[in-house]
C-alpha atoms as a PDB file:
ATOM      1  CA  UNK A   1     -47.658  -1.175 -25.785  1.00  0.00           C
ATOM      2  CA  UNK A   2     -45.952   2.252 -25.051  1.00  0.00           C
ATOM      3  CA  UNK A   3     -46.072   1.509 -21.431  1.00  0.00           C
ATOM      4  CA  UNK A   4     -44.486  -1.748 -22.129  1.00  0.00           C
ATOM      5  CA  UNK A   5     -41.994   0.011 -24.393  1.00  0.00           C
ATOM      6  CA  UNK A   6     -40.985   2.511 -21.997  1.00  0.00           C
ATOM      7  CA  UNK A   7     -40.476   0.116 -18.935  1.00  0.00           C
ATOM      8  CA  UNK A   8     -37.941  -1.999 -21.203  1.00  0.00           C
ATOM      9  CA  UNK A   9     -36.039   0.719 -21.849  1.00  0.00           C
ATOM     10  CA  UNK A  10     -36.189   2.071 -18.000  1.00  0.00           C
ATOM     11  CA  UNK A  11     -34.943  -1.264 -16.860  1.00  0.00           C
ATOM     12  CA  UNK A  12     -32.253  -1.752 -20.074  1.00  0.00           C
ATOM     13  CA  UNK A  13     -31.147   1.307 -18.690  1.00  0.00           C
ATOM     14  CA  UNK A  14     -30.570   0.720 -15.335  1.00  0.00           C
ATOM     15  CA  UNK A  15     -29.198  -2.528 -16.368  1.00  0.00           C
ATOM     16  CA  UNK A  16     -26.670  -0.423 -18.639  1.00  0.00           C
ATOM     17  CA  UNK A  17     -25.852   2.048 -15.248  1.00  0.00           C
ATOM     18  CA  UNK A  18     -25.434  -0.664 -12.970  1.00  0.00           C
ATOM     19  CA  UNK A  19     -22.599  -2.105 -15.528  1.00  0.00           C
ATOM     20  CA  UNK A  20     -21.319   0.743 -15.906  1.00  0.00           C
ATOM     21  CA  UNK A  21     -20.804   1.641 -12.403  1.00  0.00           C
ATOM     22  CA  UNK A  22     -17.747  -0.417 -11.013  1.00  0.00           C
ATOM     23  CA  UNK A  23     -14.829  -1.141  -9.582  1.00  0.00           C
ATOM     24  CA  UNK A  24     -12.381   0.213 -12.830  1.00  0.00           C
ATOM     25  CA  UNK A  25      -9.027  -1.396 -12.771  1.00  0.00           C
ATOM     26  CA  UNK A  26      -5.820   0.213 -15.541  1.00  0.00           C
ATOM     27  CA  UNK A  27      -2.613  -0.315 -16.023  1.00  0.00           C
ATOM     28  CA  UNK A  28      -0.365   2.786 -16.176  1.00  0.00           C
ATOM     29  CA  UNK A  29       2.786   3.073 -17.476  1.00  0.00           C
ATOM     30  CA  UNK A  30       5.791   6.058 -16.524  1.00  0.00           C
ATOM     31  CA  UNK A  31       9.279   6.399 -16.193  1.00  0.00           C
ATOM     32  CA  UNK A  32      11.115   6.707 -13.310  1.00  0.00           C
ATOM     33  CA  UNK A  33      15.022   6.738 -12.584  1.00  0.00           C
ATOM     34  CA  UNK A  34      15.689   6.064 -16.224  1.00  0.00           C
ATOM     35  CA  UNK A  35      12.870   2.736 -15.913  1.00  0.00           C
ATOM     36  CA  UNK A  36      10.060   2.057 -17.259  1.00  0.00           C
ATOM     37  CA  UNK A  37       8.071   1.152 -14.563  1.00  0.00           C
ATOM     38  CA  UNK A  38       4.200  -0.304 -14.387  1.00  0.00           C
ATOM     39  CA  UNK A  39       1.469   0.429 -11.674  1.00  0.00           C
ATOM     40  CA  UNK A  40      -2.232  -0.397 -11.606  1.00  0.00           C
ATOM     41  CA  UNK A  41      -5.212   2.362 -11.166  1.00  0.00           C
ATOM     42  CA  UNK A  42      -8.171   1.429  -9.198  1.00  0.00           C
ATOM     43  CA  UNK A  43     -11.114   3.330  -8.723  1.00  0.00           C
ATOM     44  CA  UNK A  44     -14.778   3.677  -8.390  1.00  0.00           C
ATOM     45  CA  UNK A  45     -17.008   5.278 -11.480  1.00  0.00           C
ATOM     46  CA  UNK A  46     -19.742   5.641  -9.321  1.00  0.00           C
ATOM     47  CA  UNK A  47     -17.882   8.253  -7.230  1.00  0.00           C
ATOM     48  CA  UNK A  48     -17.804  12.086  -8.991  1.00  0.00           C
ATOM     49  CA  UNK A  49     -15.198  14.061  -8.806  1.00  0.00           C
ATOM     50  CA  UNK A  50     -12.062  13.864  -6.430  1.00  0.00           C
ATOM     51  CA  UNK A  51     -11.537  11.172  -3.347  1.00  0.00           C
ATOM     52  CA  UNK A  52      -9.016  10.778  -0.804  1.00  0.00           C
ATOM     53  CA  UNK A  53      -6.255   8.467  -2.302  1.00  0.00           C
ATOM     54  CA  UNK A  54      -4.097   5.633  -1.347  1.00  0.00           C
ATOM     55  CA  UNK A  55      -0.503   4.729  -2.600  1.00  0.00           C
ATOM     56  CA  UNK A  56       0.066   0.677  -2.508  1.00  0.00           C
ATOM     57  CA  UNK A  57       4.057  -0.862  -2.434  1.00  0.00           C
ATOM     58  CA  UNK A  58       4.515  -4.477  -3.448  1.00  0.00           C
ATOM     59  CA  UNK A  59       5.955  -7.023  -1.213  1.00  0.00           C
ATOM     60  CA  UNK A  60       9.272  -7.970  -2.992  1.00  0.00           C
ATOM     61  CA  UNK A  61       7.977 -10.028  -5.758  1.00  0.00           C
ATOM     62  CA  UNK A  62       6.689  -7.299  -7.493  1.00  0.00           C
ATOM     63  CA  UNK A  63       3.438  -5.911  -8.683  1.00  0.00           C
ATOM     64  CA  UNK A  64       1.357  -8.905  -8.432  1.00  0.00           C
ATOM     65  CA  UNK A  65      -2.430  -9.498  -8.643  1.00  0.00           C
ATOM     66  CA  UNK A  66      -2.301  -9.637  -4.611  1.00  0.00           C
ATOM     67  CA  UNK A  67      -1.904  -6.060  -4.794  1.00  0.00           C
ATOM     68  CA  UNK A  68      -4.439  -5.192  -7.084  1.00  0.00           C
ATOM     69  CA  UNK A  69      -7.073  -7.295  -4.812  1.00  0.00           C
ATOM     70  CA  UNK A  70      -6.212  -4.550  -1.980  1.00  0.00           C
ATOM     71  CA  UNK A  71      -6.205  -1.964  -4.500  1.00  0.00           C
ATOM     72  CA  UNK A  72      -9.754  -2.770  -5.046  1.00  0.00           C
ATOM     73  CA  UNK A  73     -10.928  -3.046  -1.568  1.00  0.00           C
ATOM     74  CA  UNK A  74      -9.522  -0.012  -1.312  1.00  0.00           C
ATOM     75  CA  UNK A  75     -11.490   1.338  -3.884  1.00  0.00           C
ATOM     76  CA  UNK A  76     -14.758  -0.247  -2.261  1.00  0.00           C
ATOM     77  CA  UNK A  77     -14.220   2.428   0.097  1.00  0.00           C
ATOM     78  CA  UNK A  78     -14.146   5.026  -1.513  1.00  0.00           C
ATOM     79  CA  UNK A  79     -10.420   6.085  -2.534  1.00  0.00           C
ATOM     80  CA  UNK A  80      -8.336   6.344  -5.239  1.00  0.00           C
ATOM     81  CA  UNK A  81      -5.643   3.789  -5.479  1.00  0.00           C
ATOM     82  CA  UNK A  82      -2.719   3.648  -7.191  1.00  0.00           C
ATOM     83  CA  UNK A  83      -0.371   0.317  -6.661  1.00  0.00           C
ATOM     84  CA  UNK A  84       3.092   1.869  -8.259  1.00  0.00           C
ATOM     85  CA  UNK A  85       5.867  -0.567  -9.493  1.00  0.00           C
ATOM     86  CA  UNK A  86       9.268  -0.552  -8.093  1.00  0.00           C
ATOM     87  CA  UNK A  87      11.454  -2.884  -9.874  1.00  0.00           C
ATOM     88  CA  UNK A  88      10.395  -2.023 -13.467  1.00  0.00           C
ATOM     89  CA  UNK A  89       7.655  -3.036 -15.830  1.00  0.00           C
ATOM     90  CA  UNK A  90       7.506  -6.762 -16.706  1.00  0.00           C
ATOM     91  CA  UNK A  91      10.034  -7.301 -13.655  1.00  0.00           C
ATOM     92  CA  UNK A  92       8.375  -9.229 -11.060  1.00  0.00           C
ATOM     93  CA  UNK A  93      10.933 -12.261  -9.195  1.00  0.00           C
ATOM     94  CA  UNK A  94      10.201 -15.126  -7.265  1.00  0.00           C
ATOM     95  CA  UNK A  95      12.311 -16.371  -4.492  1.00  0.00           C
ATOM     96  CA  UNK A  96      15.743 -16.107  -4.408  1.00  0.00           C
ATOM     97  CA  UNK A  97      15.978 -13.628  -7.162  1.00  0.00           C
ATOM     98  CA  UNK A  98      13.274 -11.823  -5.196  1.00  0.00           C
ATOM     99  CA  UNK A  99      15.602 -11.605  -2.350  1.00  0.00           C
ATOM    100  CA  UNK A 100      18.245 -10.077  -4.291  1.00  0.00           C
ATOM    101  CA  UNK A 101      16.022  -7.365  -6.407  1.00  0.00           C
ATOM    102  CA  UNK A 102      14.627  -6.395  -3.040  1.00  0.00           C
ATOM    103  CA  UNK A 103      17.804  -5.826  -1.368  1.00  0.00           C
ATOM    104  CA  UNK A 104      19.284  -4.036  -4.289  1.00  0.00           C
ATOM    105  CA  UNK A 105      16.770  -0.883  -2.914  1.00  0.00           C
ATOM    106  CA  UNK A 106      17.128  -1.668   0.400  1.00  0.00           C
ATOM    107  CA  UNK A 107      21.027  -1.328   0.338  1.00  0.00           C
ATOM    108  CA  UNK A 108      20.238   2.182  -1.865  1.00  0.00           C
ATOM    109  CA  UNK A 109      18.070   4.070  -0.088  1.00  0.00           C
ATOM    110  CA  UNK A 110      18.398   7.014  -2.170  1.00  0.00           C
ATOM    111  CA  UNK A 111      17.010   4.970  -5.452  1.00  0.00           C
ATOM    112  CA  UNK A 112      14.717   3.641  -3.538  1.00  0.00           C
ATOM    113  CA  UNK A 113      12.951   6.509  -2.224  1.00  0.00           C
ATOM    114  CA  UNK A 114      13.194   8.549  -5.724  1.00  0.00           C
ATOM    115  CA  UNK A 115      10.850   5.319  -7.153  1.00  0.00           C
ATOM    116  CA  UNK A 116       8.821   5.447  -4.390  1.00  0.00           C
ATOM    117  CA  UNK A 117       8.541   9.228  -4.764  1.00  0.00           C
ATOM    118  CA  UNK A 118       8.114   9.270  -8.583  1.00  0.00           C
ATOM    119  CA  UNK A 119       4.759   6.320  -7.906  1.00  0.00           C
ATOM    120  CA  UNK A 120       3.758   9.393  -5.498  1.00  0.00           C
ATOM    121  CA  UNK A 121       3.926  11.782  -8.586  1.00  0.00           C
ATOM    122  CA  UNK A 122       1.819   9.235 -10.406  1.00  0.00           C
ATOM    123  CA  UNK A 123      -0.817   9.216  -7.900  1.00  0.00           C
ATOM    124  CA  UNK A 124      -1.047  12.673  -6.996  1.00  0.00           C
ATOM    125  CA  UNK A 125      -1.833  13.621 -10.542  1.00  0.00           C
ATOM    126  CA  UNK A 126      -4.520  11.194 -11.463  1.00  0.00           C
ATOM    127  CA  UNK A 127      -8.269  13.199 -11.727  1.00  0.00           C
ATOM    128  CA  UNK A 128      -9.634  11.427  -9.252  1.00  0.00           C
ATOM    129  CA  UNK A 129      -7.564  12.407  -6.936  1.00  0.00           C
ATOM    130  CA  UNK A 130      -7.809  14.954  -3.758  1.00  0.00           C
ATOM    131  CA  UNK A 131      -4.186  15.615  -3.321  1.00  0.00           C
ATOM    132  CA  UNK A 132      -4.511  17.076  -0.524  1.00  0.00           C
ATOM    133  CA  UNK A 133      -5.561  13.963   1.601  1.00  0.00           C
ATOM    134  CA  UNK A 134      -3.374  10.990   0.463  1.00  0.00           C
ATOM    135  CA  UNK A 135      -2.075   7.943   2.431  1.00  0.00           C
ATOM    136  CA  UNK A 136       0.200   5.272   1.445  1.00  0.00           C
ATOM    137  CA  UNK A 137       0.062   1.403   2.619  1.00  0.00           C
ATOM    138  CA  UNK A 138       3.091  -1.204   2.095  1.00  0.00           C
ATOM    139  CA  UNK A 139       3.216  -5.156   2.631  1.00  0.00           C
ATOM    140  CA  UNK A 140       6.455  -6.347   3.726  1.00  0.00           C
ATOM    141  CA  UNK A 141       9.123  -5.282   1.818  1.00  0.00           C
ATOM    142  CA  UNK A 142       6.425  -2.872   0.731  1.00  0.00           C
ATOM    143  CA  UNK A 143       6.307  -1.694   4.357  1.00  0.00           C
ATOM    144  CA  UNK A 144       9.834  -1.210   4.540  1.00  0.00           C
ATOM    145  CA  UNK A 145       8.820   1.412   1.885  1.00  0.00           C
ATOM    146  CA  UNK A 146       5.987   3.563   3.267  1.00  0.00           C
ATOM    147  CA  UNK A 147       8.486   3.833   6.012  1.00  0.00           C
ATOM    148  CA  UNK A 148      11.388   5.246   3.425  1.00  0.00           C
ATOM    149  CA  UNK A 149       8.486   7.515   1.491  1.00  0.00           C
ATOM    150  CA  UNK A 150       7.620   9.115   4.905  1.00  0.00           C
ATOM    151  CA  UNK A 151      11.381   9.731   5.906  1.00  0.00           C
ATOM    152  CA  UNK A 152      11.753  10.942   2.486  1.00  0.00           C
ATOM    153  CA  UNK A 153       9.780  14.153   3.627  1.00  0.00           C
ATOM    154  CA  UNK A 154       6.373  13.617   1.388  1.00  0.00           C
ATOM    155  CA  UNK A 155       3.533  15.517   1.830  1.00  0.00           C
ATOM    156  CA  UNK A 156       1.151  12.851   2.271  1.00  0.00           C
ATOM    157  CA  UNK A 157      -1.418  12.628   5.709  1.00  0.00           C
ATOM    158  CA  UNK A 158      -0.024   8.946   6.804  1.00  0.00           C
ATOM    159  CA  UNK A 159       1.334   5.640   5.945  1.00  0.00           C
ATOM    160  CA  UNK A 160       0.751   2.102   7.353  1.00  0.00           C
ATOM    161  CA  UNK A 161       3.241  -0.655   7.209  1.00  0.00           C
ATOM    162  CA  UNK A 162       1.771  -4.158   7.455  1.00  0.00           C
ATOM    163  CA  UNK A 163       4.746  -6.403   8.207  1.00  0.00           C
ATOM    164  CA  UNK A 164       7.529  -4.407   7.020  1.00  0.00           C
ATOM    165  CA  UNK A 165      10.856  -3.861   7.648  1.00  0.00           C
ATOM    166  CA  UNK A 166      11.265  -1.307  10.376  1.00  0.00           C
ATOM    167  CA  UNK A 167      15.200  -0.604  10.045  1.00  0.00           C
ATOM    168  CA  UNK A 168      16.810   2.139   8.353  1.00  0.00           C
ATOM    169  CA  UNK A 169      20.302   3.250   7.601  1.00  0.00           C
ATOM    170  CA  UNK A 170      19.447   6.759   8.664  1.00  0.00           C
ATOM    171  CA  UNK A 171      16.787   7.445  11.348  1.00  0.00           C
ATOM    172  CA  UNK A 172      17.987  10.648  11.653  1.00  0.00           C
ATOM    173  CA  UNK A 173      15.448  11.246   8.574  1.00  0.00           C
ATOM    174  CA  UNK A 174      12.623  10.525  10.604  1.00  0.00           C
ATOM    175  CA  UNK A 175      13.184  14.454  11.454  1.00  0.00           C
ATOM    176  CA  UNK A 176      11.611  14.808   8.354  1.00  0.00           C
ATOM    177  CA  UNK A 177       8.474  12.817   8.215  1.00  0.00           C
ATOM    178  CA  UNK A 178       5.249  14.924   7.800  1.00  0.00           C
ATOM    179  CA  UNK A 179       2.825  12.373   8.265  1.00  0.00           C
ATOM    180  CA  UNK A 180       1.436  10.069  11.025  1.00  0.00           C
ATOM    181  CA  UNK A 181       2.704   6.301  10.877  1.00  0.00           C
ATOM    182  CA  UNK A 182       1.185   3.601  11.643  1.00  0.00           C
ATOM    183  CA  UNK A 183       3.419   0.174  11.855  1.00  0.00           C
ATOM    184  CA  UNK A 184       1.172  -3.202  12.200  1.00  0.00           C
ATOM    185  CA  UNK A 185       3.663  -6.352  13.479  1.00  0.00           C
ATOM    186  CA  UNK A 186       3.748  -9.853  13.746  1.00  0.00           C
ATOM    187  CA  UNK A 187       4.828 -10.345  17.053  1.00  0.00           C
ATOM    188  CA  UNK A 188       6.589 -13.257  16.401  1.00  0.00           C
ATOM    189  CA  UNK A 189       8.160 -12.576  13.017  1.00  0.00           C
ATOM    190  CA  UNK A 190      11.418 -13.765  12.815  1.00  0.00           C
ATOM    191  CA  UNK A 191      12.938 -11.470  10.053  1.00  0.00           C
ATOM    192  CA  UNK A 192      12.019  -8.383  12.056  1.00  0.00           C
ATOM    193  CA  UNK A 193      14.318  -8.865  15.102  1.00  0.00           C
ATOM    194  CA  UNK A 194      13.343  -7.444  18.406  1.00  0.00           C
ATOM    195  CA  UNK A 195      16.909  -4.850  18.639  1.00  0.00           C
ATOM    196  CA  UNK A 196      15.098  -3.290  15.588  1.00  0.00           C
ATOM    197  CA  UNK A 197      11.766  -3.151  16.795  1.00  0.00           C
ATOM    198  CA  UNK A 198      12.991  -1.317  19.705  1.00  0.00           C
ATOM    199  CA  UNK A 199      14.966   1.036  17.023  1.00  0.00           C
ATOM    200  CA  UNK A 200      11.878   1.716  15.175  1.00  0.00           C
ATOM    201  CA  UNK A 201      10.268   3.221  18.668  1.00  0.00           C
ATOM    202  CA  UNK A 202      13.873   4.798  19.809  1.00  0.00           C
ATOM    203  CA  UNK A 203      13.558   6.934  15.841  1.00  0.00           C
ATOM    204  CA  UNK A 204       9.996   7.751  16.495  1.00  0.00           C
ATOM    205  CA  UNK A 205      10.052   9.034  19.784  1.00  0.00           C
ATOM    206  CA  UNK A 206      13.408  10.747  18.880  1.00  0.00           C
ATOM    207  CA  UNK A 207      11.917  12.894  16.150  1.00  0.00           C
ATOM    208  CA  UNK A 208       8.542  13.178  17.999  1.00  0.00           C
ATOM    209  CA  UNK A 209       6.640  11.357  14.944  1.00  0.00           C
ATOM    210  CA  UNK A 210       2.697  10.572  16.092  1.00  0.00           C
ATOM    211  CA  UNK A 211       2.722   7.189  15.436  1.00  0.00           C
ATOM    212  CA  UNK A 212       1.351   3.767  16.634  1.00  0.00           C
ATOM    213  CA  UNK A 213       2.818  -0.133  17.071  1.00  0.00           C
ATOM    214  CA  UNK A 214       0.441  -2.958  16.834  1.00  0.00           C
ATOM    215  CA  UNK A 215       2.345  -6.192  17.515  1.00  0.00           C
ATOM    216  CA  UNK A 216      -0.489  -9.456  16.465  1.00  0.00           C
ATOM    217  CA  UNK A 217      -0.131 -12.362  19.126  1.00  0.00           C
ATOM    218  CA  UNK A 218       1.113 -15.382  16.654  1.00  0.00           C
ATOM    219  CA  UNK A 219       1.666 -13.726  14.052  1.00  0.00           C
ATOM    220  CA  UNK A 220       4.765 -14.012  11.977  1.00  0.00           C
ATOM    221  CA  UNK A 221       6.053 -12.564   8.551  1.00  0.00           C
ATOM    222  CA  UNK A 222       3.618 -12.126   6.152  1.00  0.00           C
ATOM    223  CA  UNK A 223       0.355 -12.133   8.087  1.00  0.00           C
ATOM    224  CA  UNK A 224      -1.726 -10.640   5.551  1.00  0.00           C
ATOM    225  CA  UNK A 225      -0.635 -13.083   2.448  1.00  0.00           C
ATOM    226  CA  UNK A 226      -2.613 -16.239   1.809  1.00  0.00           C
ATOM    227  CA  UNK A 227       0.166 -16.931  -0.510  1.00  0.00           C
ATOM    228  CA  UNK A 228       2.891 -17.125   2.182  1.00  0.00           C
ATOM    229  CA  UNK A 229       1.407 -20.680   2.932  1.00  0.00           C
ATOM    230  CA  UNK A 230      -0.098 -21.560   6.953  1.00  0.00           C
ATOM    231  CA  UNK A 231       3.154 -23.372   8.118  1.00  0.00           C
ATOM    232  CA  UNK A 232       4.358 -20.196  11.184  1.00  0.00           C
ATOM    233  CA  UNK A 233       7.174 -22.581  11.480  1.00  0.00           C
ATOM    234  CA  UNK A 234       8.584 -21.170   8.332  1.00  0.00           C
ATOM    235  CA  UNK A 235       8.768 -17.552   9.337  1.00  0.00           C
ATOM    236  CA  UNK A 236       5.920 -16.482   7.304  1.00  0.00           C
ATOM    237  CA  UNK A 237       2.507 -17.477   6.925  1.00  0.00           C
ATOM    238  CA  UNK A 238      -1.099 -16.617   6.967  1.00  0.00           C
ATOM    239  CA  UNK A 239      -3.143 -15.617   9.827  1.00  0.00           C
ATOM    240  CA  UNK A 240      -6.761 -14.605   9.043  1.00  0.00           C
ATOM    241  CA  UNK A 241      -7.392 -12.967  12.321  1.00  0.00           C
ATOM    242  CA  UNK A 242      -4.146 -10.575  12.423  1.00  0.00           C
ATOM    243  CA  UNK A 243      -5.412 -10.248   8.579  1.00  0.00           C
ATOM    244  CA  UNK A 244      -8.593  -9.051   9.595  1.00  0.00           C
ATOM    245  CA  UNK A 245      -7.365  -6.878  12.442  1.00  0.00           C
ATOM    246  CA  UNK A 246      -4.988  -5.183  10.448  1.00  0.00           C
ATOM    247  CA  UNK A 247      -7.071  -4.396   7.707  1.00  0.00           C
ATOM    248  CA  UNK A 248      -9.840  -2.540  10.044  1.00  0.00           C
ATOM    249  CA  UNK A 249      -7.429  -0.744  12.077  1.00  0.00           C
ATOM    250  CA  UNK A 250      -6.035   0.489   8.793  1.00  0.00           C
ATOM    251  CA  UNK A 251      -9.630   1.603   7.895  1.00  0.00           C
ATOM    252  CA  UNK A 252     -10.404   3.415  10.646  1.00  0.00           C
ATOM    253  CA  UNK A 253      -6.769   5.002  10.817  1.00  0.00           C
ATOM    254  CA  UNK A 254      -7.633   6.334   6.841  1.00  0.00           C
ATOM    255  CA  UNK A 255     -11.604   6.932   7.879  1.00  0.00           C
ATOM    256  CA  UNK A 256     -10.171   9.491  10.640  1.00  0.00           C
ATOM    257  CA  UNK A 257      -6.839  10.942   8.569  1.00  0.00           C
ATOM    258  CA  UNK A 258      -8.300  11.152   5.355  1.00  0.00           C
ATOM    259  CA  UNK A 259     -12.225  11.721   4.962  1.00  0.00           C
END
């Protein structure tokens, strides 16, 4: 009977640990630019002590729950994530008002940059996080972000834009980026013109960033987003193998810069 006993308990215990050791997902609320903004934690339990750590910037609807699926797979590998909140907390727009609250940053820069800075600040001082070895991805106008957070000067190890934006009012700034960049393209997206994909390489090479340009055949706006539909004729859609691509060059890009 003891030996019965004691074999419950071993495997009501591992039952309990393997519970108990997953993928933990939070909401976490600060202020920034006189907002009260909302971002999402994700993390593994299972891992002890500090990780490398990954910032996350929402496509222009918002926070959504697309987000917090990559902040997850994220934290499948390994890192800390932190998905911060640009527009405000409870803010989240769907097309046209999307359109609008997204170019309201674009068209300030400078506000921009101090939200995407202050989600930084969030990151950086979570426990889990090794602050010295952060990166920071963006989807769209998300990408457009990264790309403002690294000309912004922050201290972080790289960025990766999927399907962002490229243009900025002032590439001059990239004479400030500390980090290496990594910009992955739909070759044939329509809302990222070719005068300023040639602008994005003219500011790189011009500041002497260490950076790379991976243009998907097919591909337009949106690549990564099963939610932008699978009609390219629209100028954004779904493509699972430039989704897939992207995704493992990302990896490895973070698996070399960050552990």
């Amino acid at each position: 009977m003891m030996k019965a006993l004691s074999l419950t308990s071993l495997l009501l215990l591992l039952f309990t640990s393997t519970l108990q050791a997953e993928i933990v997902g939070e909401a976490v609320e600060y202020e920034s630019a006189g907002a009260t903004c909302e971002g999402w934690h994700a993390f593994d339990n299972r891992i002890e002590g500090k990780r490398p750590a990954v910032l996350i910037v929402h496509q222009w609807t918002g926070l959504t729950d697309y987000e917090k699926m990559r902040a997850e797979m994220l934290a499948k590998l390994g890192y800390n994530v932190f998905a911060l909140d640009i527009y405000g907390k409870g803010i989240r727009p769907q097309p046209p008002e999307s359109g609008k609250m997204s170019g309201k940053f674009k068209s300030d820069r400078q506000l921009f940059r101090k939200r995407l800075n202050d989600g930084l600040k969030v990151l950086q001082s979570l426990p889990q996080t090794d602050s010295g070895k952060i990166a920071a991805i963006g989807y769209c106008f998300g990408g457009t972000g990264v790309l403002e957070l690294a000309r912004s000067g922050a201290d972080i190890e790289a960025v990766v834009s999927f399907h962002g934006g490229l243009g900025t009012p002032t590439p001059e700034d990239a004479g400030q980026i500390q980090c290496e960049v990594m910009a992955l393209h739909g070759a044939v997206d329509p809302f990222v013109p070719a005068d300023e994909v040639a602008g994005f390489h003219r500011e790189m090479l011009a500041a002497n960033v260490a950076y790379t340009f991976t243009a998907y055949p097919d591909a337009v706006h949106a690549f990564t987003q099963k939610m932008a539909g699978d009609d390219p004729s629209k100028g954004a859609a779904y493509q699972a193998e430039a989704d897939a691509l992207s995704w493992a060059a990302m990896a490895e890009f973070f698996e070399r810069k960050l552990k």
